[in-house]
Protein backbone atom coordinates (compact mmCIF):
# COMPACT_ATOMS: atom_id res chain seq x y z
CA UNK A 1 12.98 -15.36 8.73
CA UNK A 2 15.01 -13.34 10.84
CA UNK A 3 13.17 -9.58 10.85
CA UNK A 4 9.64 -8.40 9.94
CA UNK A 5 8.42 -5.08 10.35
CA UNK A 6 4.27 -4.65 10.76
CA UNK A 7 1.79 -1.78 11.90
CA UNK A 8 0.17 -1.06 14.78
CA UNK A 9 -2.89 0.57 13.89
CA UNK A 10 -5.27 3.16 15.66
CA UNK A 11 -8.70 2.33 17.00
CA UNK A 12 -11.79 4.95 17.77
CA UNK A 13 -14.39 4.04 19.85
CA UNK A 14 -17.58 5.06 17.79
CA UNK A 15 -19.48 5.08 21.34
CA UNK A 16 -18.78 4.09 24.56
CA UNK A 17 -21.53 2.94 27.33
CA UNK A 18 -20.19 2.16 30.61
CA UNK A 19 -23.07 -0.23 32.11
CA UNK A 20 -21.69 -1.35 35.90
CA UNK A 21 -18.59 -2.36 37.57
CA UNK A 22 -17.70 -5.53 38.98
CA UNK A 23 -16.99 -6.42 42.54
CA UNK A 24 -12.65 -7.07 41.21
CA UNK A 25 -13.17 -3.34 40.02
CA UNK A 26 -12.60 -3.64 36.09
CA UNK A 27 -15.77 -1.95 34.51
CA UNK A 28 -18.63 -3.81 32.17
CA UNK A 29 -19.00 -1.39 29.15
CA UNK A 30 -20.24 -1.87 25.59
CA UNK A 31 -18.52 -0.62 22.79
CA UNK A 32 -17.54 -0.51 18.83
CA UNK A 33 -14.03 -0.94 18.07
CA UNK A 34 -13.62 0.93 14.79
CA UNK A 35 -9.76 0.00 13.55
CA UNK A 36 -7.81 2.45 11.32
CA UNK A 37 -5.43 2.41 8.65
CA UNK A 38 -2.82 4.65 10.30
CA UNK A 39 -0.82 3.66 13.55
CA UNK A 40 2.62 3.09 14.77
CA UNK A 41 4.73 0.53 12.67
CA UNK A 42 7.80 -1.63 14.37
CA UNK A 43 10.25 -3.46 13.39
CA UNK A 44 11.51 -6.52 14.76
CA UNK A 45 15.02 -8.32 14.07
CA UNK A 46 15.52 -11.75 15.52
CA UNK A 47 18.87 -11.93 18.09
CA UNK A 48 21.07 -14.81 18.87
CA UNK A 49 20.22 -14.49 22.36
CA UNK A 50 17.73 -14.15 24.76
CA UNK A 51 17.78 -10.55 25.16
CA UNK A 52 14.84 -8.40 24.00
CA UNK A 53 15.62 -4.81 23.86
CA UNK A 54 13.63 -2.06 22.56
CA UNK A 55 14.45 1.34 20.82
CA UNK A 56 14.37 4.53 21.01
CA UNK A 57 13.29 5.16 24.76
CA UNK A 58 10.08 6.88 25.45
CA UNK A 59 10.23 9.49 28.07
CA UNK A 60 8.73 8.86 31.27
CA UNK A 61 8.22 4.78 30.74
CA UNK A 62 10.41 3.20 31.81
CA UNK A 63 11.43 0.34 29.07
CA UNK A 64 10.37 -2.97 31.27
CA UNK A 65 7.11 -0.89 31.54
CA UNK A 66 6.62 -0.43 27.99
CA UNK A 67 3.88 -2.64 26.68
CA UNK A 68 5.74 -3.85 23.85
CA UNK A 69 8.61 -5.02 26.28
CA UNK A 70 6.14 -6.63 28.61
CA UNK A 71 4.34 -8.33 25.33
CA UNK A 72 7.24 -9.48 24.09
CA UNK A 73 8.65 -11.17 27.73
CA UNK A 74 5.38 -12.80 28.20
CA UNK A 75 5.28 -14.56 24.65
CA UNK A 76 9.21 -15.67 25.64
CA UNK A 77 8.17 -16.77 28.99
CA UNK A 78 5.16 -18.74 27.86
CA UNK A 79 7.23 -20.51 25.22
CA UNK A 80 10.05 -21.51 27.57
CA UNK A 81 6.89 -22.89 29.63
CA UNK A 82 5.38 -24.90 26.75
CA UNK A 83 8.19 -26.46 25.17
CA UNK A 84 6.03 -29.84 24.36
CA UNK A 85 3.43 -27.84 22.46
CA UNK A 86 5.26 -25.10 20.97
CA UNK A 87 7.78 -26.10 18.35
CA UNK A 88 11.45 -24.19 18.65
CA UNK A 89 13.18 -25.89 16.14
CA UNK A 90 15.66 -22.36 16.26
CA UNK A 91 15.65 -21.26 19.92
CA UNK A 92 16.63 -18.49 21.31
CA UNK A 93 14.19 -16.42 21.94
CA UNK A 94 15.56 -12.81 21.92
CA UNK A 95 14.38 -10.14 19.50
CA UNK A 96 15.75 -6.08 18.81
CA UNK A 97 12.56 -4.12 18.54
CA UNK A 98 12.17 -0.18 16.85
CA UNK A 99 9.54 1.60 17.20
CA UNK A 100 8.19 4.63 14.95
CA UNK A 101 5.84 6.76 17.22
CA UNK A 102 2.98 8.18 15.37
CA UNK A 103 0.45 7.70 18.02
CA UNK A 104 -0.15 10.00 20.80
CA UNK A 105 0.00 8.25 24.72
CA UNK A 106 -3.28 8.49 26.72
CA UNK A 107 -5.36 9.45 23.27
CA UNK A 108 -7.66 6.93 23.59
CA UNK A 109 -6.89 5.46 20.40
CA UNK A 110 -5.00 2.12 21.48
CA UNK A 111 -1.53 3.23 20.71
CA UNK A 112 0.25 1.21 23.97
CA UNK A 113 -2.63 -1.64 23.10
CA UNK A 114 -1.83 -1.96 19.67
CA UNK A 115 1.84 -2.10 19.89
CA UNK A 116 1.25 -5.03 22.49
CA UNK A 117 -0.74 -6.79 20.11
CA UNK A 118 1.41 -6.58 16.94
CA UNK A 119 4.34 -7.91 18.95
CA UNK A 120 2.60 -10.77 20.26
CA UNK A 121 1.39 -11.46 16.47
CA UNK A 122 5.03 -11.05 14.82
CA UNK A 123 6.91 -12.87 17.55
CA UNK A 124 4.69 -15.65 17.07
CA UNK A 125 5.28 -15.63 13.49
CA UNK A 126 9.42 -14.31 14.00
CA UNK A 127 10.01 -17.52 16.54
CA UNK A 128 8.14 -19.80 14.75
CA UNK A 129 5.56 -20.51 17.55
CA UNK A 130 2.88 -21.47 15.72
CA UNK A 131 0.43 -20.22 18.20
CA UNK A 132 -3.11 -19.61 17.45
CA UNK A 133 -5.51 -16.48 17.94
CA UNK A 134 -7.30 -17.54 20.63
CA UNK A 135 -3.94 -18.10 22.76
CA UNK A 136 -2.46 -15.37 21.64
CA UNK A 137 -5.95 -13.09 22.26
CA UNK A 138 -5.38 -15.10 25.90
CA UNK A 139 -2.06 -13.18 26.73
CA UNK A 140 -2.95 -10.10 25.44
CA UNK A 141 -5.69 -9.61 27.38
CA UNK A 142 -3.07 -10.19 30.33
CA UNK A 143 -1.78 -7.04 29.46
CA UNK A 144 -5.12 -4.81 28.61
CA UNK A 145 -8.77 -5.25 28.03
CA UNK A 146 -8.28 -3.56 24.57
CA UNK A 147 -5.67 -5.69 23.25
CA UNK A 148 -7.60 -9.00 21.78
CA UNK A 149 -9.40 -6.87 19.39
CA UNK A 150 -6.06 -5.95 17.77
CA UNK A 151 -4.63 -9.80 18.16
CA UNK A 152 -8.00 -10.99 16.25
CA UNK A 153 -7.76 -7.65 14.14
CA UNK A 154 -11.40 -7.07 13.41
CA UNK A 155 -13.06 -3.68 13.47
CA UNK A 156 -16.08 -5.35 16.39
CA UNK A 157 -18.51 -5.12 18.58
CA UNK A 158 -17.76 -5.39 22.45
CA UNK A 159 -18.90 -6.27 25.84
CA UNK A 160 -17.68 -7.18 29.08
CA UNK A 161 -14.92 -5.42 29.70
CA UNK A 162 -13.98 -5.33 26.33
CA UNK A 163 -12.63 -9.09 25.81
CA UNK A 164 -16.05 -10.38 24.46
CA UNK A 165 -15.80 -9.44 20.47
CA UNK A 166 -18.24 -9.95 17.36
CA UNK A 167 -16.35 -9.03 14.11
CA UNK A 168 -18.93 -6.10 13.06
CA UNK A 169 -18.72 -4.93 9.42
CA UNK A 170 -18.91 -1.37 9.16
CA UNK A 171 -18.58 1.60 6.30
CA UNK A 172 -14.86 2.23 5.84
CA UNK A 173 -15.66 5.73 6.47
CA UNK A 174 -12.48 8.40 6.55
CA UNK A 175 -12.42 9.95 9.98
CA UNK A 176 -10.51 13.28 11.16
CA UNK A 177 -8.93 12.57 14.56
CA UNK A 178 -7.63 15.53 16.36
CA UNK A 179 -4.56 14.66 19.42
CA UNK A 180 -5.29 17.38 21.89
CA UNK A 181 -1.77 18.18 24.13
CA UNK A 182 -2.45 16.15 26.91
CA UNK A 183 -2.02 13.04 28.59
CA UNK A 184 -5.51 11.54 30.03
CA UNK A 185 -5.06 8.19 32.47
CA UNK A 186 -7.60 5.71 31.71
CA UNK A 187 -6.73 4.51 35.03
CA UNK A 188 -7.77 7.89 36.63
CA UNK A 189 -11.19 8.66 34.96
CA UNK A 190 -12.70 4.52 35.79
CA UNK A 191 -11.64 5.60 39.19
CA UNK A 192 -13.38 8.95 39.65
CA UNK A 193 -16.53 9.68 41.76
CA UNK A 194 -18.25 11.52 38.90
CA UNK A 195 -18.01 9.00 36.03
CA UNK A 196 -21.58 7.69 34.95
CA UNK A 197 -21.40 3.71 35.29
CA UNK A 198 -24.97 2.30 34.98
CA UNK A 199 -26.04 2.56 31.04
CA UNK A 200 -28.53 0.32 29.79
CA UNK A 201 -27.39 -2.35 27.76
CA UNK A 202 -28.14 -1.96 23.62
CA UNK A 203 -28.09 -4.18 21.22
CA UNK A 204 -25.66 -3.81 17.50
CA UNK A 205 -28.64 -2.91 15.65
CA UNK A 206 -29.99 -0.13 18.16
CA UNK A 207 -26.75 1.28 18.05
CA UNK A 208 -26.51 1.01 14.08
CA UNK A 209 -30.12 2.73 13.84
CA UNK A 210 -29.97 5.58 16.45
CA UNK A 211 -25.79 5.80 17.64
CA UNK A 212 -24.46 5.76 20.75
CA UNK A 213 -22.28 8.55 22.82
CA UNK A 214 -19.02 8.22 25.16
CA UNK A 215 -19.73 8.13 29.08
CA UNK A 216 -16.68 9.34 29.81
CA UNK A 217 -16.39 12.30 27.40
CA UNK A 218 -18.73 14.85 29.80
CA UNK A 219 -16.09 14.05 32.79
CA UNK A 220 -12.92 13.90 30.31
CA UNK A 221 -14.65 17.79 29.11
CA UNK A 222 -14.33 19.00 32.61
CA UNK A 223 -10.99 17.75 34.21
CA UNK A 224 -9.27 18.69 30.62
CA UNK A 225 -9.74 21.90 29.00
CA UNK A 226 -7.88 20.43 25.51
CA UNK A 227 -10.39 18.02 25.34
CA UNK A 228 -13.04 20.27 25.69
CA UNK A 229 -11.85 22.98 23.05
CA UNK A 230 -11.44 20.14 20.74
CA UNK A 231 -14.67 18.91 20.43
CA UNK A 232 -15.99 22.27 20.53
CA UNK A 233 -13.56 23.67 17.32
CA UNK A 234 -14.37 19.97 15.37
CA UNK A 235 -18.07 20.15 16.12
CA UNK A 236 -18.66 22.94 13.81
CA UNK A 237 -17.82 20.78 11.08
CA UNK A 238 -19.04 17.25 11.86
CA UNK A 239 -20.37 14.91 14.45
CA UNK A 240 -17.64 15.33 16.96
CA UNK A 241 -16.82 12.57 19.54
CA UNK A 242 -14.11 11.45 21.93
CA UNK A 243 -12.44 7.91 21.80
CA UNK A 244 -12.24 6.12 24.96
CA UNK A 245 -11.00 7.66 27.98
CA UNK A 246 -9.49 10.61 25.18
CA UNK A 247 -7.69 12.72 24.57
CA UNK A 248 -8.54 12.16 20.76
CA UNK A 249 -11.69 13.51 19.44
CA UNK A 250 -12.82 12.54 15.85
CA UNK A 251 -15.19 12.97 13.34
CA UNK A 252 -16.43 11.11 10.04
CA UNK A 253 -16.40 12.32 6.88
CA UNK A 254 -18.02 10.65 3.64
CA UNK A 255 -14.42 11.36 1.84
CA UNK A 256 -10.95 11.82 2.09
CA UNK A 257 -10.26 15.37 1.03
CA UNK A 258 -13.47 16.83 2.89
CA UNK A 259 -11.65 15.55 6.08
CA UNK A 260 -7.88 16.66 4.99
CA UNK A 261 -10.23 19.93 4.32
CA UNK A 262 -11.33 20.69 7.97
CA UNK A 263 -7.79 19.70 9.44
CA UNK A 264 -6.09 22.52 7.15
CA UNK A 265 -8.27 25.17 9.01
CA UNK A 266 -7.72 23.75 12.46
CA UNK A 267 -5.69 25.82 14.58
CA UNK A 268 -2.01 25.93 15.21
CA UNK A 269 -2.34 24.26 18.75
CA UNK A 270 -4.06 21.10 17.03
CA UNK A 271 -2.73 18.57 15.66
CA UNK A 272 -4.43 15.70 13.84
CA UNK A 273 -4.68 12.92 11.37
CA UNK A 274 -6.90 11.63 8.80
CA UNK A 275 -7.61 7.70 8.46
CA UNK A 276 -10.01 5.29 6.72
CA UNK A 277 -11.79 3.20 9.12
CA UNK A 278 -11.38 -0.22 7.82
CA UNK A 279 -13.05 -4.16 9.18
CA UNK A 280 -9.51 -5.98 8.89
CA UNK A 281 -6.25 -4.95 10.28
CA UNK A 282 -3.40 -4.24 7.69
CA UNK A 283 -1.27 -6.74 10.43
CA UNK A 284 -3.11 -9.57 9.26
CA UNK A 285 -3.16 -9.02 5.94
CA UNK A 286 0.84 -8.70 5.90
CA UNK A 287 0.84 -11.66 8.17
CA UNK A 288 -1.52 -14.01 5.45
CA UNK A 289 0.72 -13.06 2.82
């Protein structure tokens, strides 16, 4: 095989709990990793060298910060490393990657994550690796806390700082997810004074019976007006939430065109989507076939 072209799909957070933060500074949070059947989608053509390159540029990343460049140099590098357990019956190892942007950066909704994620999964399969989820979940969480849940490509519950994942099967609800115009730094709201960090743990079931909410949404209202206007215009129509750090707020509906519905009467300044939630990623069903 010498291409392969696979999604990268969208993730809400259907709550959010922040419960401490450990002495290296990463957070301890719970969380429900709700995956989506929309995303990004790349494509990935094998070279005859050891160059990886990646198309079109993205303004203001630089392309050996991109996540899918940094993905695909650490799956290379580990390779090179592990020659005795990883077969390369066709080395090199260089691949030309494209990317179609449908996902907005800093939403909250995994884009950078997910694109990690699906080019650790197709190089493995491109090169002929062989590697095995739990390595490849390994790496990715090298390069964020959210992207094993993509490698094992369950909708699931999670704790710790987002690494420790329990496939959770949930409604495949349809969901209206509004991309407010800004950029919000996930980096920047775990480091602020005002961000509520000590939650009491729940368990799935408490959070299946009586929800959950997003402690970082009240902060994420105040330093960004967008976000704020967002979740005020969706809330008259459905249980409005932010994802994550945000920008993204959603909602559920019970049905397709009741969601495509409420985005037709949103106004001009927002944008938006609609998506089923789904349990399995479309990348892994691609991948089985």
């Amino acid at each position: 095989m010498n291409s392969i072209t696979l999604p990268a799909p969208a993730k809400l957070n259907l709550f959010l709990h922040i419960t401490g933060q450990r002495s290296d500074g990463y957070h301890t949070l719970q969380t429900l990793f709700q995956l989506l059947d929309f995303g990004d989608q790349l494509h990935y053509q094998r070279r005859q060298d050891e160059q990886i390159t990646l198309q079109p540029d993205i303004p203001g990343v630089a392309t050996e910060d991109n996540l899918i460049v940094r993905a695909a140099r650490l799956l290379q590098g580990y390779a090179q490393q592990h020659r005795a357990r990883v077969d390369l019956d066709n080395p090199p190892l260089g691949v030309d990657i494209h990317l179609d942007k449908r996902l907005p950066m800093g939403g909250g909704i995994g884009g950078g994550s997910s694109n990690a994620a699906t080019t650790l999964l197709a190089l493995n399969h491109l090169w002929g690796l062989q590697l095995d989820t739990d390595t490849l979940a390994e790496l990715g969480r090298q390069l964020g806390a959210d992207v094993p849940v993509f490698i094992r490509g369950k909708t699931a519950w999670a704790e710790g700082i987002g690494e420790q994942l329990q496939a959770v099967e949930m409604p495949e609800d349809w969901f209206l997810v509004l991309t407010p115009d800004c950029h919000v730094s996930t980096a920047e709201i775990f480091s602020h004074k005002d961000l509520t960090r000590g939650t009491s743990d729940i368990t799935v079931a408490a959070f299946l019976e009586q929800g959950g909410h997003n402690d970082c949404q009240p902060l994420v209202r105040n330093l960004f007006p967008e976000v704020d206007s967002a979740l005020e215009w969706l809330s008259r129509y459905g249980d409005a939430k932010m994802t994550g750090t945000g920008a993204c707020v959603f909602a559920p509906f019970d049905d397709k065109a009741s969601a495509e519905a409420v985005l037709a009467k949103a106004p001009d300044h927002l944008k938006g989507f609609v998506a089923r939630g789904v349990n399995q990623s479309e990348v892994h069903q691609l991948l089985n076939r």
